[in-house]
Protein backbone atom coordinates (compact mmCIF):
# COMPACT_ATOMS: atom_id res chain seq x y z
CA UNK A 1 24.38 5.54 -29.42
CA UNK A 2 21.83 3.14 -29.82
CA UNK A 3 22.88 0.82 -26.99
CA UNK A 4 22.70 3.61 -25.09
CA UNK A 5 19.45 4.75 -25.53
CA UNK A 6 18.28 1.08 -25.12
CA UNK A 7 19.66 1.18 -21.81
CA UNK A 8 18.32 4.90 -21.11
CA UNK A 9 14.82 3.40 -21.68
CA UNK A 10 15.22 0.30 -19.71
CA UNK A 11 15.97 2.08 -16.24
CA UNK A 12 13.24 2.53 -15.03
CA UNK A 13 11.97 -1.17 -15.79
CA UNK A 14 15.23 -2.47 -13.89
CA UNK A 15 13.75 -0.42 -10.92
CA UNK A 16 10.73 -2.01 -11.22
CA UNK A 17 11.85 -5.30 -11.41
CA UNK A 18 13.55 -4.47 -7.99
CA UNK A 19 10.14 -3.88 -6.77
CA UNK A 20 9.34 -6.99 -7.48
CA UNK A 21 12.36 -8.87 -6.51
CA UNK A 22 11.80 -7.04 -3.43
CA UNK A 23 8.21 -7.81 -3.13
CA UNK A 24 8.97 -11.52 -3.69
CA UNK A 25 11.59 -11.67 -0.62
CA UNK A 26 8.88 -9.67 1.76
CA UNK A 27 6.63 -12.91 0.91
CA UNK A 28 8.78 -15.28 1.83
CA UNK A 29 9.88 -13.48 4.83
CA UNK A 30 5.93 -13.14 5.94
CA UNK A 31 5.21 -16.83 5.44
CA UNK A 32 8.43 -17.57 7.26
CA UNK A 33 7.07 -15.57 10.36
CA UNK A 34 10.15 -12.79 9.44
CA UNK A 35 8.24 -10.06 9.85
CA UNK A 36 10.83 -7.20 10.49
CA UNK A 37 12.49 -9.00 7.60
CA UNK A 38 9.24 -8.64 5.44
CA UNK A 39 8.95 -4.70 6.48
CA UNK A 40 12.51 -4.03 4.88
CA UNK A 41 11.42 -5.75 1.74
CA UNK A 42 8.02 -3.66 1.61
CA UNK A 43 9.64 -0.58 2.03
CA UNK A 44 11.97 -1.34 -0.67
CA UNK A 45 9.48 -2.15 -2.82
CA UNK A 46 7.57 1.23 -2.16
CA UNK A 47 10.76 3.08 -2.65
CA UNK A 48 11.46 1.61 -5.84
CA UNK A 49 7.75 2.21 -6.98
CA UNK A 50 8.31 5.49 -6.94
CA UNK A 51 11.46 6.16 -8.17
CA UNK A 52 10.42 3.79 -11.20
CA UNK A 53 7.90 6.66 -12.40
CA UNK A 54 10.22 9.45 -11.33
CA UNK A 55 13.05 7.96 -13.39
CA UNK A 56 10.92 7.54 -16.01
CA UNK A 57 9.81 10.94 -16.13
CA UNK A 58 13.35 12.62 -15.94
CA UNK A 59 14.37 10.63 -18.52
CA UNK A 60 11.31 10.93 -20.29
CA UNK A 61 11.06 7.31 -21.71
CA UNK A 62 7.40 6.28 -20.66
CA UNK A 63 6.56 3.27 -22.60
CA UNK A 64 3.70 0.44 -22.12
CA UNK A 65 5.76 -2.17 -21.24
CA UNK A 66 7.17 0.11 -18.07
CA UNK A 67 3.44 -0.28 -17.47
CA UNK A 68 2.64 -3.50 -17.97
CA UNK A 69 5.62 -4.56 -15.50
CA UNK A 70 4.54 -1.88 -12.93
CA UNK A 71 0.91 -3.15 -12.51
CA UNK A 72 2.62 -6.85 -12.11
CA UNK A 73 5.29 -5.73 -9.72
CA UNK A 74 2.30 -4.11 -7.75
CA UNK A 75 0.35 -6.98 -8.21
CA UNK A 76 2.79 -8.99 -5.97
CA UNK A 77 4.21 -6.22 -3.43
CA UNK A 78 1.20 -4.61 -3.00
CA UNK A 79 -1.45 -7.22 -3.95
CA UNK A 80 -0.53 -10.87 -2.72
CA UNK A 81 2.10 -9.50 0.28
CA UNK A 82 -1.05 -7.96 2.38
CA UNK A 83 -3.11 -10.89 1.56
CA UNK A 84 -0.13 -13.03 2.84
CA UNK A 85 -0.02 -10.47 5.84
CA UNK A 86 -3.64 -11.42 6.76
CA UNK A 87 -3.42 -14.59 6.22
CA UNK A 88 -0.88 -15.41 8.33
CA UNK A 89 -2.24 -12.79 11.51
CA UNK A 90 -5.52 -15.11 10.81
CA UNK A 91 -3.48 -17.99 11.41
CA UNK A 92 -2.50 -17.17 14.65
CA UNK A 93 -5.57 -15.82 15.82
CA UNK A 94 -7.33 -19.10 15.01
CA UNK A 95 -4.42 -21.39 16.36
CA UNK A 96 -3.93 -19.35 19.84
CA UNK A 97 -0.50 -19.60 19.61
CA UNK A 98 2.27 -18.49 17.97
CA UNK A 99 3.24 -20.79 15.25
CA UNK A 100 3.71 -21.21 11.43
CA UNK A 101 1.47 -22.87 9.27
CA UNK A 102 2.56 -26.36 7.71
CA UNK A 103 -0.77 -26.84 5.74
CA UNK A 104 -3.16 -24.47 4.18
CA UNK A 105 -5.75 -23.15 7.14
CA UNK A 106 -9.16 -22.93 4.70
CA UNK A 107 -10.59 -20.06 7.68
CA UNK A 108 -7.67 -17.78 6.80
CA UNK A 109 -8.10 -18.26 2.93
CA UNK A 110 -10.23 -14.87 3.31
CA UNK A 111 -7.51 -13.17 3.57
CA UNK A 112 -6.89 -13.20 -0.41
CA UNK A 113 -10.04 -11.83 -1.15
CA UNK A 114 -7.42 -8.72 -0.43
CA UNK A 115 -5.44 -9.51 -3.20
CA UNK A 116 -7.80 -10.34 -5.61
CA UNK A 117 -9.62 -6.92 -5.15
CA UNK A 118 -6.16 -5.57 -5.66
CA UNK A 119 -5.91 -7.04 -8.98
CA UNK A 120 -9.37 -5.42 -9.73
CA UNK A 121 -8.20 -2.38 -8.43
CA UNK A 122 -4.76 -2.27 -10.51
CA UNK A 123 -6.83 -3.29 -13.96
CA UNK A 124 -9.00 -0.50 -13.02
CA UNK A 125 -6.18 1.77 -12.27
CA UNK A 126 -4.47 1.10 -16.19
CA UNK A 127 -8.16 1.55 -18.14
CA UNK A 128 -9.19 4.94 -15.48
CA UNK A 129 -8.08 8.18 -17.49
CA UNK A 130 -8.86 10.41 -14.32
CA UNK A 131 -6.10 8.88 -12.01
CA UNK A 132 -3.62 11.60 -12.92
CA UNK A 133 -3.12 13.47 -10.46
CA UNK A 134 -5.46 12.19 -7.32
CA UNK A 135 -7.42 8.65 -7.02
CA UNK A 136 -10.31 7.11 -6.89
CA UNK A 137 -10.42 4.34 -4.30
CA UNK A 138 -7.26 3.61 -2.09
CA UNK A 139 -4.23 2.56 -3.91
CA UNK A 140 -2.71 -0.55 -3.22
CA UNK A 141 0.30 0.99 -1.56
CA UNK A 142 -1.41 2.37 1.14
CA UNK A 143 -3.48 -1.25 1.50
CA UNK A 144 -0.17 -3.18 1.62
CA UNK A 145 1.18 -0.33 3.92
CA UNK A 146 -1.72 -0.94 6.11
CA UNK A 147 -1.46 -4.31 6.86
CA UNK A 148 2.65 -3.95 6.88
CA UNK A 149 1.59 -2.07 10.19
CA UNK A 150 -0.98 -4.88 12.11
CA UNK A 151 1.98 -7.09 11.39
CA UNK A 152 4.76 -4.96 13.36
CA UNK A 153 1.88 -4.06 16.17
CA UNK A 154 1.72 -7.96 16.26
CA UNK A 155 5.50 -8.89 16.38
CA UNK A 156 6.32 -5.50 18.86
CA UNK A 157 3.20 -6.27 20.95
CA UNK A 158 2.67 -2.28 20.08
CA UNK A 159 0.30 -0.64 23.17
CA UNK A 160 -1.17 -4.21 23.80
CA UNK A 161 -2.62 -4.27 20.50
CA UNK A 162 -1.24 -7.65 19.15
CA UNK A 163 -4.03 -9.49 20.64
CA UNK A 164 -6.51 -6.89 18.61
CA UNK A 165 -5.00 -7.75 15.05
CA UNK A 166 -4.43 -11.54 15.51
CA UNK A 167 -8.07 -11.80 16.53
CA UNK A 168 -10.32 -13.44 13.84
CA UNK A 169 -13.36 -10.85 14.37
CA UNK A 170 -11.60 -8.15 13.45
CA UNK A 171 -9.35 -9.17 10.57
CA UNK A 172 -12.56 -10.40 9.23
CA UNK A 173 -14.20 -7.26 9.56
CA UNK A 174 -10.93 -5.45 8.11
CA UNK A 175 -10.73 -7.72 5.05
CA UNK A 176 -14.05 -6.24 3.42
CA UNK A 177 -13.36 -2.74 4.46
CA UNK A 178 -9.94 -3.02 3.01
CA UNK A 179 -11.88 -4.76 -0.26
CA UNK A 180 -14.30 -1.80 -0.53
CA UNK A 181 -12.14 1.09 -0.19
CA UNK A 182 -9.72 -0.35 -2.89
CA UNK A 183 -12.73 -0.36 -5.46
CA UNK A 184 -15.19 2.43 -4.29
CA UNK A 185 -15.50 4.92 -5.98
CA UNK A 186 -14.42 7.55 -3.75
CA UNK A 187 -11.62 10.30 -4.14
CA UNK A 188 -8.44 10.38 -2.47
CA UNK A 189 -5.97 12.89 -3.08
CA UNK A 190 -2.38 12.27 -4.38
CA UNK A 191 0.32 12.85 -2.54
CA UNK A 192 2.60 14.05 -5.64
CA UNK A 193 3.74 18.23 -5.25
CA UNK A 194 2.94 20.03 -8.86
CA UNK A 195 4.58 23.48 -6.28
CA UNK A 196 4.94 24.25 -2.87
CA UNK A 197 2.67 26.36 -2.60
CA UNK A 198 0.28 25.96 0.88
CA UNK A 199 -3.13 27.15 -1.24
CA UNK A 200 -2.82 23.98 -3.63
CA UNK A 201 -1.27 21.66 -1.02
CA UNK A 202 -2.88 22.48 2.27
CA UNK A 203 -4.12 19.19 2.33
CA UNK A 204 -0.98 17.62 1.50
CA UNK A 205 1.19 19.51 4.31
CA UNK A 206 -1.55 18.81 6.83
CA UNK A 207 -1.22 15.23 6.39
CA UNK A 208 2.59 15.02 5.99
CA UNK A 209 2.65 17.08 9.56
CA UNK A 210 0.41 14.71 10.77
CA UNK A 211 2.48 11.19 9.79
CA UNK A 212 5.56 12.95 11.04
CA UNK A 213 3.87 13.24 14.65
CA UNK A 214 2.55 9.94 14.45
CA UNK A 215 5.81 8.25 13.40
CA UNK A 216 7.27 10.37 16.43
CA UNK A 217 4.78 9.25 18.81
CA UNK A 218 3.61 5.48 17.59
CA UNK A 219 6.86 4.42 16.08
CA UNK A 220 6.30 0.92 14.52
CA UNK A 221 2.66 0.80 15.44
CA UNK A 222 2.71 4.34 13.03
CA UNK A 223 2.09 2.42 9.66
CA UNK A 224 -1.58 1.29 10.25
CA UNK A 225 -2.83 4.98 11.61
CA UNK A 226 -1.29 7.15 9.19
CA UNK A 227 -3.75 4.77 6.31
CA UNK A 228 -6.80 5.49 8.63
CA UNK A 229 -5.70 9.19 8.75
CA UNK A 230 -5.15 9.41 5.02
CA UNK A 231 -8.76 8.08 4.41
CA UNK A 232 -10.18 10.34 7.32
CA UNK A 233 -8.31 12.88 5.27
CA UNK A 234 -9.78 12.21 2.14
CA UNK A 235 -13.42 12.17 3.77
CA UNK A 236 -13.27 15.57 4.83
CA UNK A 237 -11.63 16.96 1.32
CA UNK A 238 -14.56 15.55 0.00
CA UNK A 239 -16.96 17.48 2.05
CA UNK A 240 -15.26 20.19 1.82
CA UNK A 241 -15.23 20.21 -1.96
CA UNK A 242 -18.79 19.89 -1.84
CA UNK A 243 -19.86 22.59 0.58
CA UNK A 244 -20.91 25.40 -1.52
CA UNK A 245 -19.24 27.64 1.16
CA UNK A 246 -15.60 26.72 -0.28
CA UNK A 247 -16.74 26.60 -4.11
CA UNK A 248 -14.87 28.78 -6.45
């Protein structure tokens, strides 16, 4: 009985620890230039973030290390992977060409300033007793899922856009946006269902519809505009909520 309930408890850790097994292999894969490799990884990372808390709550066997390990897992999937990602889009925007890297390149260092925010952003996360339910800042999913997208517009050539995220201007101009939004303190809405009901979900459904389409219509190139949508989204919740119109 007793080994048992060890084991019971230590599900939802072994999940995490895929996340970061996984998240280790999509880092490799993005500084070995596999980046359809690296996607795989990154989604199965994601996928076993949440079914890490999910387990956990159907078995009911929260403890603080599952947290402990799930802040480091994201610390690597969702924390140094996008930094990697930027890094290595920076690389080839500053080389011309298509290559990999066989030294450092100091002017795509920037890049990491993504990952250390993320570290802010996850300490932040652990301490914040009003991340329940929605959150305040973007979550480092949706960074990581962000930049998971330039790279597949870069290696599909997506609508002629590679050109766009490989060039140095604008990855430096997305680095401190990316920064910002993980640490302002701004409200975005969860995506987790408490019911199915459309008066306490609207929101939700809208923006679910709208990734479906989007997948549908941008395929691979879908990743990057569905983050942009989701903080467009959370923009207008938050007028919305304070428009005295739609109060009570």
């Amino acid at each position: 009985m007793g080994n048992e309930l060890v084991m019971k408890k230590n599900i939802p850790n072994f999940i995490t620890l895929l996340n970061l097994f996984f998240g280790c292999c999509a880092l490799a894969s993005v500084l070995y230039g596999q980046f359809v490799q690296a996607f795989f990884f990154s989604l199965a990372s994601g996928v076993a973030d949440y079914l890490d808390g999910m387990c956990a709550r159907l078995l009911k066997v929260k403890s603080p290390l599952g947290q402990q390990l799930d802040s480091l897992a994201d610390m690597v999937s969702f924390g140094v992977v996008p930094g990697a990602i930027v890094y290595m889009l920076l690389v080839k925007g500053l080389s011309g060409h298509d290559v990999l890297p066989i030294e450092l390149t100091l002017a795509a260092s920037p890049a990491f300033l993504i990952t250390l925010f993320a570290a802010i952003r996850l300490g932040v996360f652990n301490i914040d007793t009003r991340q329940t339910e929605n959150f305040i800042g973007m979550p480092t999913p949706s960074t990581a899922m962000f930049t998971v997208g330039l790279m597949l517009i870069y290696h599909y050539k997506s609508f002629g856009l590679d050109k766009l995220v490989t060039n140095p201007v604008f990855l430096y101009l997305i680095i401190p946006v990316l920064c910002w939004l993980m640490v302002a303190n701004f409200p975005m809405f969860g995506l987790k269902l408490k019911n199915l009901t459309w008066a306490d979900n609207k929101i939700r459904f809208t923006f679910a519809a709208v990734s479906l389409a989007m997948i549908i219509w941008l395929w691979e190139a879908s990743l990057s505009f569905i983050i942009i949508a989701y903080v467009l989204f959370s923009i207008f919740e938050n007028i919305s909520n304070r428009n005295p119109a739609n109060a009570g």
